[in-house]
C-alpha atoms as a PDB file:
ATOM      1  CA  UNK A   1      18.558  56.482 141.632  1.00  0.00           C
ATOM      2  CA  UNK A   2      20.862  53.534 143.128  1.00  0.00           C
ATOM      3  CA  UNK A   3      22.325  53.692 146.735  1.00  0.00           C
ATOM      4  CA  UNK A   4      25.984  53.444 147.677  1.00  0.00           C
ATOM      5  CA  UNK A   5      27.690  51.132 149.674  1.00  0.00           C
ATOM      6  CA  UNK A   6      27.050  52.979 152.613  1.00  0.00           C
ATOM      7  CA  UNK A   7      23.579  53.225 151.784  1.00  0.00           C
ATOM      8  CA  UNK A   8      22.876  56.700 151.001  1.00  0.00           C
ATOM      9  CA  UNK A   9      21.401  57.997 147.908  1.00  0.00           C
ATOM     10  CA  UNK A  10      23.542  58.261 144.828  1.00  0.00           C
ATOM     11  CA  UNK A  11      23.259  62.013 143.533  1.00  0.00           C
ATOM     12  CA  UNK A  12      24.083  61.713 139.512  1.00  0.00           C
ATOM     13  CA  UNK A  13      26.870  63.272 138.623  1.00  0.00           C
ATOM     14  CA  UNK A  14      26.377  66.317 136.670  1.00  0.00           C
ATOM     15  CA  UNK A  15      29.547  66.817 134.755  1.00  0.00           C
ATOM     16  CA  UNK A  16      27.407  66.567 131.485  1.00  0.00           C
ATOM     17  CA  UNK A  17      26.741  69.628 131.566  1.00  0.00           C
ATOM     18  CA  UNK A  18      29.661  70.773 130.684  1.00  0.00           C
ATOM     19  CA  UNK A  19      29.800  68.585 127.462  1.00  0.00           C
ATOM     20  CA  UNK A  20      26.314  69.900 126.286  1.00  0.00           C
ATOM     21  CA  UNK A  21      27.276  73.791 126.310  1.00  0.00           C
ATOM     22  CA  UNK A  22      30.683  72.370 124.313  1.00  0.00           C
ATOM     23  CA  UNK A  23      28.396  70.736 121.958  1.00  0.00           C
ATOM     24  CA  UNK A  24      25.745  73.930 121.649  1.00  0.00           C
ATOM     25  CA  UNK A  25      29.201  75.942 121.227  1.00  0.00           C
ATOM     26  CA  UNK A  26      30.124  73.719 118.906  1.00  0.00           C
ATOM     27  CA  UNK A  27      27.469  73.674 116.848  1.00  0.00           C
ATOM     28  CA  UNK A  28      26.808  77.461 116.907  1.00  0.00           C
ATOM     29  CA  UNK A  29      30.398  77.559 115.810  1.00  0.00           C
ATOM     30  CA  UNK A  30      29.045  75.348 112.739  1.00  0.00           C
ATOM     31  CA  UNK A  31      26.422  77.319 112.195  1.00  0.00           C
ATOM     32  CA  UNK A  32      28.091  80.816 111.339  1.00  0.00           C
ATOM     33  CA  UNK A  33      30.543  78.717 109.114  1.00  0.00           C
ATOM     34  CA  UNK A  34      27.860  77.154 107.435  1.00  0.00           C
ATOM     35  CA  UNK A  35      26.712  81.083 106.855  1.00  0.00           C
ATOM     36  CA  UNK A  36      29.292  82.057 105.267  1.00  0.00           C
ATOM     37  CA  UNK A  37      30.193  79.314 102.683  1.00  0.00           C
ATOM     38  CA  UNK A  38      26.735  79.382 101.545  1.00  0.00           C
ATOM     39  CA  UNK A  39      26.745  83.146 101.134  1.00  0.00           C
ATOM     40  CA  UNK A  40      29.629  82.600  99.090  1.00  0.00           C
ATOM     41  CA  UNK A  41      28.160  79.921  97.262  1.00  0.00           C
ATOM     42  CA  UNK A  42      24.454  81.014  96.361  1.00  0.00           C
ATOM     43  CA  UNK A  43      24.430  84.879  97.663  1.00  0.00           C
ATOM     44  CA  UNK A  44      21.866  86.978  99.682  1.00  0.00           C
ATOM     45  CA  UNK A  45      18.682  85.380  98.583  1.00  0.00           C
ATOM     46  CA  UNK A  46      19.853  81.619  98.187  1.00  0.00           C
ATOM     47  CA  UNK A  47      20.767  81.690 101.721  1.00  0.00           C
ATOM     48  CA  UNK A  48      17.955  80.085 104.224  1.00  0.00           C
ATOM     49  CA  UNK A  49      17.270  78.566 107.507  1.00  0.00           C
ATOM     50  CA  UNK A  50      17.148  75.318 106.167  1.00  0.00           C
ATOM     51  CA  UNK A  51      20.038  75.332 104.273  1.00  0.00           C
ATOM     52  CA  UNK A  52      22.316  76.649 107.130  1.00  0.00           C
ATOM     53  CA  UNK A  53      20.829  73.257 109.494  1.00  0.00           C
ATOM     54  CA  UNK A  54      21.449  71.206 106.635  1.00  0.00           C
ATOM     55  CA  UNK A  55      24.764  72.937 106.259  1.00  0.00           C
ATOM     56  CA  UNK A  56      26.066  72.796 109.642  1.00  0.00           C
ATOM     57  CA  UNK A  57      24.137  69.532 110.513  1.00  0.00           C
ATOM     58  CA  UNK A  58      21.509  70.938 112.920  1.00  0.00           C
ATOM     59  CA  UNK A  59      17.988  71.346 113.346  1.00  0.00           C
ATOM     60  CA  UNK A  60      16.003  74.291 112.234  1.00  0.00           C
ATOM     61  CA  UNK A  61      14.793  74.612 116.124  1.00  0.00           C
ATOM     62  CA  UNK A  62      18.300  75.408 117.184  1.00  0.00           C
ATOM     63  CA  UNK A  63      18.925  77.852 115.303  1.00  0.00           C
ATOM     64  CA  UNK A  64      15.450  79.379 115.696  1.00  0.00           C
ATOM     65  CA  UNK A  65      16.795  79.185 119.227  1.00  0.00           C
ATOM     66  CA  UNK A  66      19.555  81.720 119.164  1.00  0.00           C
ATOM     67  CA  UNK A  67      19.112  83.805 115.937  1.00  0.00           C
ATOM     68  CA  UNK A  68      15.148  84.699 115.043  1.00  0.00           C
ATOM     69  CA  UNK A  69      16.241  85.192 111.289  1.00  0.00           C
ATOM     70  CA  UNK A  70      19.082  84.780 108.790  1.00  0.00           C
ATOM     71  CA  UNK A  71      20.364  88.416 108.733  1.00  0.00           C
ATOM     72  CA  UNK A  72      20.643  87.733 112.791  1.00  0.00           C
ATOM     73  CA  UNK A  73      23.082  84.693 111.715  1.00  0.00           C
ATOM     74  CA  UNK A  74      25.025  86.978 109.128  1.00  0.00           C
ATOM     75  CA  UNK A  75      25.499  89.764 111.156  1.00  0.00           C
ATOM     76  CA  UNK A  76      26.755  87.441 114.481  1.00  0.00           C
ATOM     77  CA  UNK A  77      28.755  85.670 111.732  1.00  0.00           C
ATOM     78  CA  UNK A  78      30.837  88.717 110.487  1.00  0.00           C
ATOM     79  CA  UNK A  79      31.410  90.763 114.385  1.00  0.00           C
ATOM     80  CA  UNK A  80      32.799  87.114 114.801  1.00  0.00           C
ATOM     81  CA  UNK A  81      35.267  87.329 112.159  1.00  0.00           C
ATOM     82  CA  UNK A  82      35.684  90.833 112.524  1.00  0.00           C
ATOM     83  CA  UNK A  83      36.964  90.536 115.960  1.00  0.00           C
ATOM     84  CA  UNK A  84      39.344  87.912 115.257  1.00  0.00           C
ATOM     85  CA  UNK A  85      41.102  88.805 111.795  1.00  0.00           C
ATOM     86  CA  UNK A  86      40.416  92.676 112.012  1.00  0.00           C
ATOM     87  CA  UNK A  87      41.884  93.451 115.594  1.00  0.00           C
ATOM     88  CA  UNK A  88      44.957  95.668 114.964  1.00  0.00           C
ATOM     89  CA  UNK A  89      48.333  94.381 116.474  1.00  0.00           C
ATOM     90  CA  UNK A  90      49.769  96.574 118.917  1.00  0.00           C
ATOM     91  CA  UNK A  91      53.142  97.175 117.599  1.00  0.00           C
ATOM     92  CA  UNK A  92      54.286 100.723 118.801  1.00  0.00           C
ATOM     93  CA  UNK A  93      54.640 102.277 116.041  1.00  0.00           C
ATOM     94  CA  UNK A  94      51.847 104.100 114.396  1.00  0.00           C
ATOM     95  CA  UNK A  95      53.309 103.948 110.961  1.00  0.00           C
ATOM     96  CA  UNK A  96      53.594  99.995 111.062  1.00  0.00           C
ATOM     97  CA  UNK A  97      50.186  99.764 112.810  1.00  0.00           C
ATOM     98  CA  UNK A  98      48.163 101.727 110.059  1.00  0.00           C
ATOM     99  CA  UNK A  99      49.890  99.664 107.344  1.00  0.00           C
ATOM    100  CA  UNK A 100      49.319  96.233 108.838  1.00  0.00           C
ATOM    101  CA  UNK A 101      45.618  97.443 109.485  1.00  0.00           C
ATOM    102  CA  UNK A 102      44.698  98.977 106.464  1.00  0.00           C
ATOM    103  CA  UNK A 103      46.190  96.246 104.333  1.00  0.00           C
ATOM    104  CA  UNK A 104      44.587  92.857 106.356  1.00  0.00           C
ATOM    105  CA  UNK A 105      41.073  95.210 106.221  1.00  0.00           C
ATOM    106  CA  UNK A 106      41.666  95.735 101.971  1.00  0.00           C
ATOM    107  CA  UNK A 107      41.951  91.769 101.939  1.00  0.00           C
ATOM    108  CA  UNK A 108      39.411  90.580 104.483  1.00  0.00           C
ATOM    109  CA  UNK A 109      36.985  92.926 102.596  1.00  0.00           C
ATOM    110  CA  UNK A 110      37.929  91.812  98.924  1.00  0.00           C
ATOM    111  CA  UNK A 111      39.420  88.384  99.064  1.00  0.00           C
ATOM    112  CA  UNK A 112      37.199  86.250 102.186  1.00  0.00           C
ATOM    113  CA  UNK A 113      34.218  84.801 102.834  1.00  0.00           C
ATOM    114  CA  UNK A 114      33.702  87.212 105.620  1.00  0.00           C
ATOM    115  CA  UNK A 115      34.127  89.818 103.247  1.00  0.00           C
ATOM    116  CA  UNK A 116      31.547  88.443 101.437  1.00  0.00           C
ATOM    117  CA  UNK A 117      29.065  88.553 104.084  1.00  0.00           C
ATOM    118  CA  UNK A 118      29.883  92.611 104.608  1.00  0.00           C
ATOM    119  CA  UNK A 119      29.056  93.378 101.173  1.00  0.00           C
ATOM    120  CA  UNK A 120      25.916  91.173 101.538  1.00  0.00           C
ATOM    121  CA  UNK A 121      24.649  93.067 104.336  1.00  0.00           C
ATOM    122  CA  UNK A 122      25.832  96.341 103.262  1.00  0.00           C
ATOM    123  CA  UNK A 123      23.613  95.728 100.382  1.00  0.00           C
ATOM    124  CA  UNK A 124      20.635  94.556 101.760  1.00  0.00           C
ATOM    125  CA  UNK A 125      20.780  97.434 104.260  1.00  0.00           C
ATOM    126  CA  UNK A 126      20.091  99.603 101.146  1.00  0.00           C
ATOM    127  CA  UNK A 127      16.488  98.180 100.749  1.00  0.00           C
ATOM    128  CA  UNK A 128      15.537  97.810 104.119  1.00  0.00           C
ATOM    129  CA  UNK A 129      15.737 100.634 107.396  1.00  0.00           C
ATOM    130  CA  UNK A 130      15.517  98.702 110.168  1.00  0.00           C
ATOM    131  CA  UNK A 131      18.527  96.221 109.045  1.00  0.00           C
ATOM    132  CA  UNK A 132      20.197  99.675 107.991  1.00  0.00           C
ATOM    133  CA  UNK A 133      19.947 100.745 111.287  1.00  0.00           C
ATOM    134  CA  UNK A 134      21.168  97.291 113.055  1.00  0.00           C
ATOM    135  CA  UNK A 135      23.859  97.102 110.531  1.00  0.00           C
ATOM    136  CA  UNK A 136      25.791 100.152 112.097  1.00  0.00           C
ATOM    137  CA  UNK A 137      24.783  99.799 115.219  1.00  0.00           C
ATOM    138  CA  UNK A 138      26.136  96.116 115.828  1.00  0.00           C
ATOM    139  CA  UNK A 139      28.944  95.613 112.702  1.00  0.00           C
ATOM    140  CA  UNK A 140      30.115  99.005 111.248  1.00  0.00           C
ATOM    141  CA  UNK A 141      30.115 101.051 114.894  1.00  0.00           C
ATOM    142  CA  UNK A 142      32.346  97.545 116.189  1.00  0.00           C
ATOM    143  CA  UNK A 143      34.656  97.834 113.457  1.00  0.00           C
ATOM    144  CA  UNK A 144      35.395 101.609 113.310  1.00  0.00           C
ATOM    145  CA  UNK A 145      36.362 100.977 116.833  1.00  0.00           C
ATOM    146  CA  UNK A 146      38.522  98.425 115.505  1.00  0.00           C
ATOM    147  CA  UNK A 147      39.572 101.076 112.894  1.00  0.00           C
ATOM    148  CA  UNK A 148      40.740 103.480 114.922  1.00  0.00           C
ATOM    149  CA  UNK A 149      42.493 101.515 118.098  1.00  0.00           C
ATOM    150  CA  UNK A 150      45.889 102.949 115.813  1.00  0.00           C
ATOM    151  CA  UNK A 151      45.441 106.080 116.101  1.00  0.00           C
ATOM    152  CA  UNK A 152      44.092 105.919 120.296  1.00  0.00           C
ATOM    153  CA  UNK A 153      46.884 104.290 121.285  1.00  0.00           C
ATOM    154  CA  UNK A 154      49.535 106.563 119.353  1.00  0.00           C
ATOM    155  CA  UNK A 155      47.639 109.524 120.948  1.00  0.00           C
ATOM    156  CA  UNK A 156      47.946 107.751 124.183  1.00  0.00           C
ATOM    157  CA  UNK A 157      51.848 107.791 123.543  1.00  0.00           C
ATOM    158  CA  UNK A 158      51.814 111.225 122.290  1.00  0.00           C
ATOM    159  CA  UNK A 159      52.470 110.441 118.770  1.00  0.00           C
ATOM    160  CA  UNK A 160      49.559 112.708 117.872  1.00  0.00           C
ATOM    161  CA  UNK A 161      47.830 115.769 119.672  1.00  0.00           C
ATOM    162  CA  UNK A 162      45.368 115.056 122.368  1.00  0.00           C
ATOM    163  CA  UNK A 163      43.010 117.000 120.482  1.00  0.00           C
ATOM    164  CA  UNK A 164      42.672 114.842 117.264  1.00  0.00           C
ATOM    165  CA  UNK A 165      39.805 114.588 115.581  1.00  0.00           C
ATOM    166  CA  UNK A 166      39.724 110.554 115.540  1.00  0.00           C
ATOM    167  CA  UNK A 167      36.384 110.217 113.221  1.00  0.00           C
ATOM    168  CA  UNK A 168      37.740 112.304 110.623  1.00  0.00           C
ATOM    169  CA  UNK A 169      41.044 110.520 110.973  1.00  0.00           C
ATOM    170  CA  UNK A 170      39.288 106.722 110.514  1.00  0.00           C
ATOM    171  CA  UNK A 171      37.469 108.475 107.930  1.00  0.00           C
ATOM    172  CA  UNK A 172      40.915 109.598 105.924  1.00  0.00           C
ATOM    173  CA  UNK A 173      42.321 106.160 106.214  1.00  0.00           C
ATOM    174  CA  UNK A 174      39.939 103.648 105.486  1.00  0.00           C
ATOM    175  CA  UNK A 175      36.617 105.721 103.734  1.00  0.00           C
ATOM    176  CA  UNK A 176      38.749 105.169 100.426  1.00  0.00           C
ATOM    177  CA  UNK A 177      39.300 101.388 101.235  1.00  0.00           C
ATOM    178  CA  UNK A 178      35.573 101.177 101.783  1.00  0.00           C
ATOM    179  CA  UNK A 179      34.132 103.012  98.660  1.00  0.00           C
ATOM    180  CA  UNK A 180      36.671 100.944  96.926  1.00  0.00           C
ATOM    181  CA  UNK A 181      35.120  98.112  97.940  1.00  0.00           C
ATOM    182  CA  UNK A 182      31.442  99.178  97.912  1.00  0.00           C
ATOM    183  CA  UNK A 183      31.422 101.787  94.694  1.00  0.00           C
ATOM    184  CA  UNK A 184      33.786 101.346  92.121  1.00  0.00           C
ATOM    185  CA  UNK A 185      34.716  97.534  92.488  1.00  0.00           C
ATOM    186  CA  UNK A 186      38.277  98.691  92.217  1.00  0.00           C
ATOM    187  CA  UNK A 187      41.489  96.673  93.209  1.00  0.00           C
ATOM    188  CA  UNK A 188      42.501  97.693  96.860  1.00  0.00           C
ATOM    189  CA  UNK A 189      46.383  96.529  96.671  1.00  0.00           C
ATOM    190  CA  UNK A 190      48.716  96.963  99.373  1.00  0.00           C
ATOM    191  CA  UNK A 191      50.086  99.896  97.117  1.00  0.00           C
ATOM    192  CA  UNK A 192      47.546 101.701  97.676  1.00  0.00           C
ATOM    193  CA  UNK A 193      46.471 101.366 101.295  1.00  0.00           C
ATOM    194  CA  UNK A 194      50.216 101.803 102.029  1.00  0.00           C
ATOM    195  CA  UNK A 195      49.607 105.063 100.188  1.00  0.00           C
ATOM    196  CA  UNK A 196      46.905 105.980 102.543  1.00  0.00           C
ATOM    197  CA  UNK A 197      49.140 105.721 105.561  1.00  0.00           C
ATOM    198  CA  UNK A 198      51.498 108.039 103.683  1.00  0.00           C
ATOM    199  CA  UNK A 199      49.232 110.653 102.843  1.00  0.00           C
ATOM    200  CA  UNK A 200      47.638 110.827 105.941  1.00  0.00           C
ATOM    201  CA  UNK A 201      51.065 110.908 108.063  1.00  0.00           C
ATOM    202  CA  UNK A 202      52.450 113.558 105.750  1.00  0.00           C
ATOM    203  CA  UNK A 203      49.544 115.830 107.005  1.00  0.00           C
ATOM    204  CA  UNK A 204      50.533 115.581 110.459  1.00  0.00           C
ATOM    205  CA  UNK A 205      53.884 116.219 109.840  1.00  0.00           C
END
């Protein structure tokens, strides 16, 4: 420590902290990118530890730090993206709502590297329990929230009864989009989610 003019003890300035939670931001930021392009690029099994540090340009003991295990990364990597591309515009209009939602979730599913990471884990969750059970508990229960903020806030307007039945209603709308997506490996056009919205207004009419 110096002294200052006066001289009293120089306390060091401490503004770097600021700059090293940027950088960990930063490079936790890299690290779910690095995720998902090597998902895309080498699937499930070709993803590891070391490839996501050498990916993102960090060491193995960081990420060890925040995520114990690569499905940790993958599923902290797709709640990210799900909350930023998947969060349905509040327009006022429950018809316009449904059809910008259903269509952005038929193409973040089918044509993204997010996308890519949900039918990773949706598979893997077939062979193994405990990632089943994480899998809806911290991505699929987030996003049917997501799924059905539509339909709350035209019940909130009194665009539909009070009494709805909101789980059968998310399951009306997007179930098809999902076993689309999951099943058959079928196209999910705008055609046909706009169809969804159709059908499923008609009914309440």
């Amino acid at each position: 420590m110096g002294e200052g003019s006066d001289g009293g003890v120089v306390v060091p300035r401490t503004g770097h902290h600021g700059n090293r939670h940027g950088r960990s931001q930063r490079a936790r930021q890299a690290v779910l990118e690095a995720v998902d392009d090597l998902l895309v690029e080498r699937g499930f099994a070709g993803v590891t530890i070391e490839g996501i540090a050498a990916r993102a340009g960090v060491a193995k003991q960081t990420i060890y730090r925040w995520w114990p295990s690569k499905v940790d990364i993958l599923m902290d990597a797709f709640v990210d993206d799900m909350a930023q591309h998947l969060t349905p515009p509040d327009q006022g209009d429950l018809e316009s709502e449904l059809r910008t939602h259903l269509s952005r979730l038929a193409d973040f599913l089918t044509r993204t590297d997010p996308g890519a990471v949900f039918r990773a884990l949706a598979g893997q969750a077939q062979h193994d329990p405990d990632m089943a059970a994480r899998f809806r508990a911290e991505c699929l229960s987030q996003q049917r929230v997501l799924d059905s903020l539509p339909l709350r806030r035209a019940v909130e307007r009194g665009d539909l009864p009070a009494d709805l039945d909101l789980d059968l209603a998310v399951d009306q709308l997007v179930g098809p989009i999902y076993y689309r997506v999951l099943v058959t490996g079928q196209p999910v056009p705008p055609a046909f989610t706009d169809a969804l919205v159709d059908r499923f207004l008609t009914r309440r009419d």
